[in-house]
C-alpha atoms as a PDB file:
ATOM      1  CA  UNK A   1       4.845 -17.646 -31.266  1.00  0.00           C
ATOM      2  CA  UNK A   2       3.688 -15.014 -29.664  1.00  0.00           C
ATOM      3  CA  UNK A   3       4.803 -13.116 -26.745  1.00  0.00           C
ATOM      4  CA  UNK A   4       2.719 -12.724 -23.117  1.00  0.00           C
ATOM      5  CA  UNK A   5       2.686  -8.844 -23.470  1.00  0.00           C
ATOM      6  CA  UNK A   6       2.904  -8.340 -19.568  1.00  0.00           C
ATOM      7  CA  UNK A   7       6.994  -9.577 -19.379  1.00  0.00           C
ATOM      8  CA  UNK A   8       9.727  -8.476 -20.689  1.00  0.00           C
ATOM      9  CA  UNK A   9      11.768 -10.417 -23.877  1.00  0.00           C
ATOM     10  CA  UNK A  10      13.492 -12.225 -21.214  1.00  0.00           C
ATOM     11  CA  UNK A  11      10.164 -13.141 -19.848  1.00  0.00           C
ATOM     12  CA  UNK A  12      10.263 -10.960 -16.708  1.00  0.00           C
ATOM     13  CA  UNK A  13       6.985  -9.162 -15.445  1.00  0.00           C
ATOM     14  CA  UNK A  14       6.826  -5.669 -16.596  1.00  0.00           C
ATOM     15  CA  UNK A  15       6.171  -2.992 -14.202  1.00  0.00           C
ATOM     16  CA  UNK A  16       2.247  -3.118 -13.638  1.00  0.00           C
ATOM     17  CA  UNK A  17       1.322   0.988 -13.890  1.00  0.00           C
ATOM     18  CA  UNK A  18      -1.792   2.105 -11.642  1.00  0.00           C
ATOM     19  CA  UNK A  19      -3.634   5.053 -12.642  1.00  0.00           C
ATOM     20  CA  UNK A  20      -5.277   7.811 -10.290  1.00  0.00           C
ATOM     21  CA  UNK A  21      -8.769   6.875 -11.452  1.00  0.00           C
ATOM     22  CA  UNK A  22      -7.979   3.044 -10.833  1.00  0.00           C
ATOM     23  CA  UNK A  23      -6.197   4.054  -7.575  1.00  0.00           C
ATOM     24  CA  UNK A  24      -9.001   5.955  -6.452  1.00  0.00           C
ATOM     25  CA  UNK A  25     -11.467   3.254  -7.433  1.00  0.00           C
ATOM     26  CA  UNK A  26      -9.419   0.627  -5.353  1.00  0.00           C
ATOM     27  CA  UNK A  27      -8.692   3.056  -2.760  1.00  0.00           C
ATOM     28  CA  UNK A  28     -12.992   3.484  -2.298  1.00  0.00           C
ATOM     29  CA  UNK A  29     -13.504  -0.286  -2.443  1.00  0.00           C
ATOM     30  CA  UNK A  30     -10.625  -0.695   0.445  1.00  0.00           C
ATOM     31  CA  UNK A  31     -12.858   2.007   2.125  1.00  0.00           C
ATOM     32  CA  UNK A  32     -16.093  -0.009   1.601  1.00  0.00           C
ATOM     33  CA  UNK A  33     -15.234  -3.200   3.067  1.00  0.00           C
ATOM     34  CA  UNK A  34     -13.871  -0.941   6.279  1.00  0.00           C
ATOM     35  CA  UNK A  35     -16.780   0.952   7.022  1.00  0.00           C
ATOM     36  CA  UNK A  36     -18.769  -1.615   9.451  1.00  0.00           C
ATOM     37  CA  UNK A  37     -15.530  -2.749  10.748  1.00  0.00           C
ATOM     38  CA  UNK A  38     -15.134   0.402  12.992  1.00  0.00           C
ATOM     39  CA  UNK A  39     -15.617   2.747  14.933  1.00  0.00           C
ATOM     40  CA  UNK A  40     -12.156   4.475  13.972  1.00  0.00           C
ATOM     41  CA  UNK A  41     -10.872   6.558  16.260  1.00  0.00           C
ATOM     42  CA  UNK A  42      -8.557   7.651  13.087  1.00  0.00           C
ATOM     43  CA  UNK A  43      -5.844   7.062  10.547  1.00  0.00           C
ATOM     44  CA  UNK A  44      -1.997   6.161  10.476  1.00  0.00           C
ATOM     45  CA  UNK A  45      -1.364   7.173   6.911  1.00  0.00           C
ATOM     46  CA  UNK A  46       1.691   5.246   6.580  1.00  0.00           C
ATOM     47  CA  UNK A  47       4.161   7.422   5.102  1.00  0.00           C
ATOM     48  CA  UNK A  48       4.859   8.490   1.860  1.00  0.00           C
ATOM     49  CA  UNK A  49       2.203   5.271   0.077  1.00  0.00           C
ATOM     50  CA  UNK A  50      -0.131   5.166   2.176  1.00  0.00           C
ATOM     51  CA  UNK A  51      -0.912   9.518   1.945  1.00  0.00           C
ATOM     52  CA  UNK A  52      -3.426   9.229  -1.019  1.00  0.00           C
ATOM     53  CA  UNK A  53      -5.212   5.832  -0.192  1.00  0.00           C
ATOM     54  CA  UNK A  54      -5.313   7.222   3.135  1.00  0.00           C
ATOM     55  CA  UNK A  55      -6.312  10.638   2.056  1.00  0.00           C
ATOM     56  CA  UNK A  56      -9.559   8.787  -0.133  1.00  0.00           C
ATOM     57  CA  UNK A  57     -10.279   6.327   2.817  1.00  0.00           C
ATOM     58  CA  UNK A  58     -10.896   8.780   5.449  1.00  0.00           C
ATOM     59  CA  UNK A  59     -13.125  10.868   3.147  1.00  0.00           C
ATOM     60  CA  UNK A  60     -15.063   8.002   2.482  1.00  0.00           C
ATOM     61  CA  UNK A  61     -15.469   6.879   6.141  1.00  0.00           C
ATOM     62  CA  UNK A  62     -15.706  10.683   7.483  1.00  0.00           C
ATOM     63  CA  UNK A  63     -12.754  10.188   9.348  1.00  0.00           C
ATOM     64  CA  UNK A  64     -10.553  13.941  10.152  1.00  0.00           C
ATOM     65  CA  UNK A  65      -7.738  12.509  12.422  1.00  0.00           C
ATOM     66  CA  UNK A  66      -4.831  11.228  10.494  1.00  0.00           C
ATOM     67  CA  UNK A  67      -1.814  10.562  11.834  1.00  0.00           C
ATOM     68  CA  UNK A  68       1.515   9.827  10.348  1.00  0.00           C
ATOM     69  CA  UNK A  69       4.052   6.274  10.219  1.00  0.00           C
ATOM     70  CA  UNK A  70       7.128   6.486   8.979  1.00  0.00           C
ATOM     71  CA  UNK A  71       8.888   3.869   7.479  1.00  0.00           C
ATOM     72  CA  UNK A  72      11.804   3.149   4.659  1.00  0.00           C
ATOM     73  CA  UNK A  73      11.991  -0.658   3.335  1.00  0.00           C
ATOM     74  CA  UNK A  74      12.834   0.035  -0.158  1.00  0.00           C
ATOM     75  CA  UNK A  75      15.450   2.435  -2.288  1.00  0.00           C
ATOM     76  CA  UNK A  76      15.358   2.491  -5.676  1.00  0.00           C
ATOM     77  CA  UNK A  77      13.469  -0.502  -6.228  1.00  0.00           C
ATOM     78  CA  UNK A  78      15.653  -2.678  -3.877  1.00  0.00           C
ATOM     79  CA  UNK A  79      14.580  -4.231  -0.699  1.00  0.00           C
ATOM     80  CA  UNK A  80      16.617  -3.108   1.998  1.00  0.00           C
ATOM     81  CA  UNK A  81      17.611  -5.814   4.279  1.00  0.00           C
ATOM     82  CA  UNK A  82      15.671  -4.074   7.698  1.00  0.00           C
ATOM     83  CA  UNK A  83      13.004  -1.578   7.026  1.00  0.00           C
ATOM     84  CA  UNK A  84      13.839   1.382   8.742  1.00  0.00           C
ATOM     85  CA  UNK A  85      11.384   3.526  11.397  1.00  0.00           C
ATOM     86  CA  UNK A  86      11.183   6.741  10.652  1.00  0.00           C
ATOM     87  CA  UNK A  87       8.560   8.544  12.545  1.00  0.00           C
ATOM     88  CA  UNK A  88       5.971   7.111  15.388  1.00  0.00           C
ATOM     89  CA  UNK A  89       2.431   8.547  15.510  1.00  0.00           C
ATOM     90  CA  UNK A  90       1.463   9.944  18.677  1.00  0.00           C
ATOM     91  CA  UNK A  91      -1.647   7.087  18.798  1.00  0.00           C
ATOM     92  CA  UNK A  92       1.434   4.599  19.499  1.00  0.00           C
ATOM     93  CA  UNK A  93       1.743   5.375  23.148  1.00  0.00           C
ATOM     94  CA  UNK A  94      -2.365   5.191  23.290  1.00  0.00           C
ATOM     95  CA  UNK A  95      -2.980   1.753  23.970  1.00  0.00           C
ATOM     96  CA  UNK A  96      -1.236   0.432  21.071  1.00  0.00           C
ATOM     97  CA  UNK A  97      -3.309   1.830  17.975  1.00  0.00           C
ATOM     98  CA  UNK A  98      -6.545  -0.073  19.015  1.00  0.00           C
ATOM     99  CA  UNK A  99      -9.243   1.576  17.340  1.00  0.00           C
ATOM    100  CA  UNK A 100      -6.986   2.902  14.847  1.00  0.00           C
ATOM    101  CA  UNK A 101      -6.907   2.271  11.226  1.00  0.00           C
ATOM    102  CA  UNK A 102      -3.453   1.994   9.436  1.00  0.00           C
ATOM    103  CA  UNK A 103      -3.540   2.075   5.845  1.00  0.00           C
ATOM    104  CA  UNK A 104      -0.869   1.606   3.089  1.00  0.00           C
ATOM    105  CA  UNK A 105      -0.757   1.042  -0.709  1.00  0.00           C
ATOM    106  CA  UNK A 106       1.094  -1.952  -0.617  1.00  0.00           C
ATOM    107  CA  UNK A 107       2.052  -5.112   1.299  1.00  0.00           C
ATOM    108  CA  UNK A 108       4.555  -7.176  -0.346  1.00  0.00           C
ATOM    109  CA  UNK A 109       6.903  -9.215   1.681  1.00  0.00           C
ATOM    110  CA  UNK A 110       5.330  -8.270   4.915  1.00  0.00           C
ATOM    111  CA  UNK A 111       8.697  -6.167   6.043  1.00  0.00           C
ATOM    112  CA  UNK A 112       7.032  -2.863   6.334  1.00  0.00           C
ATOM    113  CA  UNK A 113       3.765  -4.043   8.105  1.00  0.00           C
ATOM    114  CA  UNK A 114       6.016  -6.207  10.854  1.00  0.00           C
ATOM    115  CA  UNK A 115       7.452  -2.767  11.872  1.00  0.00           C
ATOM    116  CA  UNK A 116       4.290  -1.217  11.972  1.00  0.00           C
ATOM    117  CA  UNK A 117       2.825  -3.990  13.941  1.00  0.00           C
ATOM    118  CA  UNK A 118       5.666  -3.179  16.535  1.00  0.00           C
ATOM    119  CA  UNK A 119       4.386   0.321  17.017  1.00  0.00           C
ATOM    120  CA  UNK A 120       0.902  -0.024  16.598  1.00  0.00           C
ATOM    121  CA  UNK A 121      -0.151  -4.444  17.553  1.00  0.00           C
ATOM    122  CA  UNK A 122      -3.409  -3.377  18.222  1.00  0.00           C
ATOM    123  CA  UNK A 123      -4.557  -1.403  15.277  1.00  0.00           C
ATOM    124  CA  UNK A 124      -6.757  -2.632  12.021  1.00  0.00           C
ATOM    125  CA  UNK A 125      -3.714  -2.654   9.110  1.00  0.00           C
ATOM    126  CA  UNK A 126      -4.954  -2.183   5.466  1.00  0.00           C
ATOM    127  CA  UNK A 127      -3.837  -2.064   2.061  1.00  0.00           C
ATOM    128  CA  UNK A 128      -5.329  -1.332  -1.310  1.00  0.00           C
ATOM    129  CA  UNK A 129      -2.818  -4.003  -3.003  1.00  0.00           C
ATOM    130  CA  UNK A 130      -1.067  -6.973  -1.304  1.00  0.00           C
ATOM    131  CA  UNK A 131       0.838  -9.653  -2.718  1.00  0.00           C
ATOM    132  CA  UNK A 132       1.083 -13.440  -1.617  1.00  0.00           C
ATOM    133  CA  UNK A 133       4.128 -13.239   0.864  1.00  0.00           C
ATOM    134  CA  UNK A 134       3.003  -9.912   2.722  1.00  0.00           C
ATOM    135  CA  UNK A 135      -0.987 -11.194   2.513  1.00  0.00           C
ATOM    136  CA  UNK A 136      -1.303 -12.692   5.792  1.00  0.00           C
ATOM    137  CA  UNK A 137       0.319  -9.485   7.721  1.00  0.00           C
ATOM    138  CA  UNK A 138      -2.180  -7.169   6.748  1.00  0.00           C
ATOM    139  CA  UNK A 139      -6.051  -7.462   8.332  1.00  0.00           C
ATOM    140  CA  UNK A 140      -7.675  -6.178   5.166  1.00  0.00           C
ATOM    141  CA  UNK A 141      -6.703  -5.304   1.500  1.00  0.00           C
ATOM    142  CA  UNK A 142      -8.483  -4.913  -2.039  1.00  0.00           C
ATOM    143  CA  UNK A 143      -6.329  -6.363  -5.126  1.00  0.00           C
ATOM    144  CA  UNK A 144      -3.855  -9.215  -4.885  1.00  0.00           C
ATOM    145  CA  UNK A 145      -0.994  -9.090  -7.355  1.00  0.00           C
ATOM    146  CA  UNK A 146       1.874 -11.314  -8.256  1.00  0.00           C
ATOM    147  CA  UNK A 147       5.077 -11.264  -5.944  1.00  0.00           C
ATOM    148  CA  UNK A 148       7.022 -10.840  -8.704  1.00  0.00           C
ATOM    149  CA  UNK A 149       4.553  -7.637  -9.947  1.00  0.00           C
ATOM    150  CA  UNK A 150       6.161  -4.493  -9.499  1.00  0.00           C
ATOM    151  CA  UNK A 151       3.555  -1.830  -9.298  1.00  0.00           C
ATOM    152  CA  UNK A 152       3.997   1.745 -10.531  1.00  0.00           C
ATOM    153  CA  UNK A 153       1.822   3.731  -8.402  1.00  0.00           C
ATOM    154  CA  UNK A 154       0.688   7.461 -10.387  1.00  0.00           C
ATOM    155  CA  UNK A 155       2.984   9.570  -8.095  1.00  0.00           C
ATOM    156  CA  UNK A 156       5.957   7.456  -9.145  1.00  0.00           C
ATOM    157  CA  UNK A 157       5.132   8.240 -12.854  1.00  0.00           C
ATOM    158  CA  UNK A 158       4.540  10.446 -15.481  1.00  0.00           C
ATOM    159  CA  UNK A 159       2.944  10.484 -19.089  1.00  0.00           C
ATOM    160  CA  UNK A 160       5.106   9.713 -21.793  1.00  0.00           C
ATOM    161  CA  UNK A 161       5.052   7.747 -25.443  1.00  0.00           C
ATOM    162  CA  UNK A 162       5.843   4.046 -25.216  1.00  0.00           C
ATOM    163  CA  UNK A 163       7.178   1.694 -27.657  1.00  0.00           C
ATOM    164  CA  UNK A 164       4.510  -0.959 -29.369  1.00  0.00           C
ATOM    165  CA  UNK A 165       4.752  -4.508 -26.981  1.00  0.00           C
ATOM    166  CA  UNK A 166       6.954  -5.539 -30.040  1.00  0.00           C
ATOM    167  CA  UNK A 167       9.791  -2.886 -30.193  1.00  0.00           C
ATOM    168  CA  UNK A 168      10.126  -3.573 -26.223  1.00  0.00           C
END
């Protein structure tokens, strides 16, 4: 019998790896579907995921204000219980991000993008990739992956030889 090559021997889902071009491709079409949804008065880049899609979106939509959201939910791969705020934009105290776009890599449970919401309740919230619990917290995204996919983005990684899917 053979094995699904995307889990583990235990039948786990292996880490899903992203590569700049894909990234960049995803990160244009997340920019595509927001371009008649503005005017933007900006970006909130939410910090440190959200730098390079947000980096590619504002090229793409022309945008040069981008501002900064801080925010810890994970370390090391584990979910911390309360995602921590690290840093509010500025754009917070202006009538509560509207006309603002925040953009991330990822929603997954939903965790970060409640604390964002906090800050900024009026602002447009976008990912590139969301999965199924953190979906309905974000206003727009590109790619939905498994809850259970663990995505490893290409500033988290580095080339290197792999095993064959059989050795693993």
């Amino acid at each position: 019998m053979r094995r699904n090559p995307y889990t583990d021997r235990d039948g786990r889902n292996l880490p899903f790896s992203v590569s700049w071009d894909e990234l960049h491709r995803d990160a244009r079409a997340l920019a595509w579907r927001l371009a008649n949804a503005g005017p933007w008065n900006g970006i909130v880049a939410i910090t440190r995921g959200g730098l390079v899609p947000a980096a590619i979106v504002a090229r793409e939509l022309e945008l040069r204000v981008i501002e900064t959201l801080g925010v810890v939910a994970y370390h090391d791969r584990e979910r911390l219980a309360a995602a921590e705020l690290l840093k509010i934009p500025s754009v917070a105290k202006d009538d509560n991000g509207k006309g603002w776009l925040v953009v991330d890599d990822l929603v997954d449970t939903g965790l970060t993008a409640k604390v964002v919401r906090e800050q900024l309740p009026k602002a447009h919230f976008a990912t590139v990739y969301a999965k199924p619990e953190g979906r309905d917290s974000v206003d727009s995204f590109v790619t939905e992956v498994s809850q259970d996919t663990w995505i490893i983005f290409p500033w988290d990684s580095e080339l290197r030889e792999t095993p064959p899917i059989v050795r693993r």
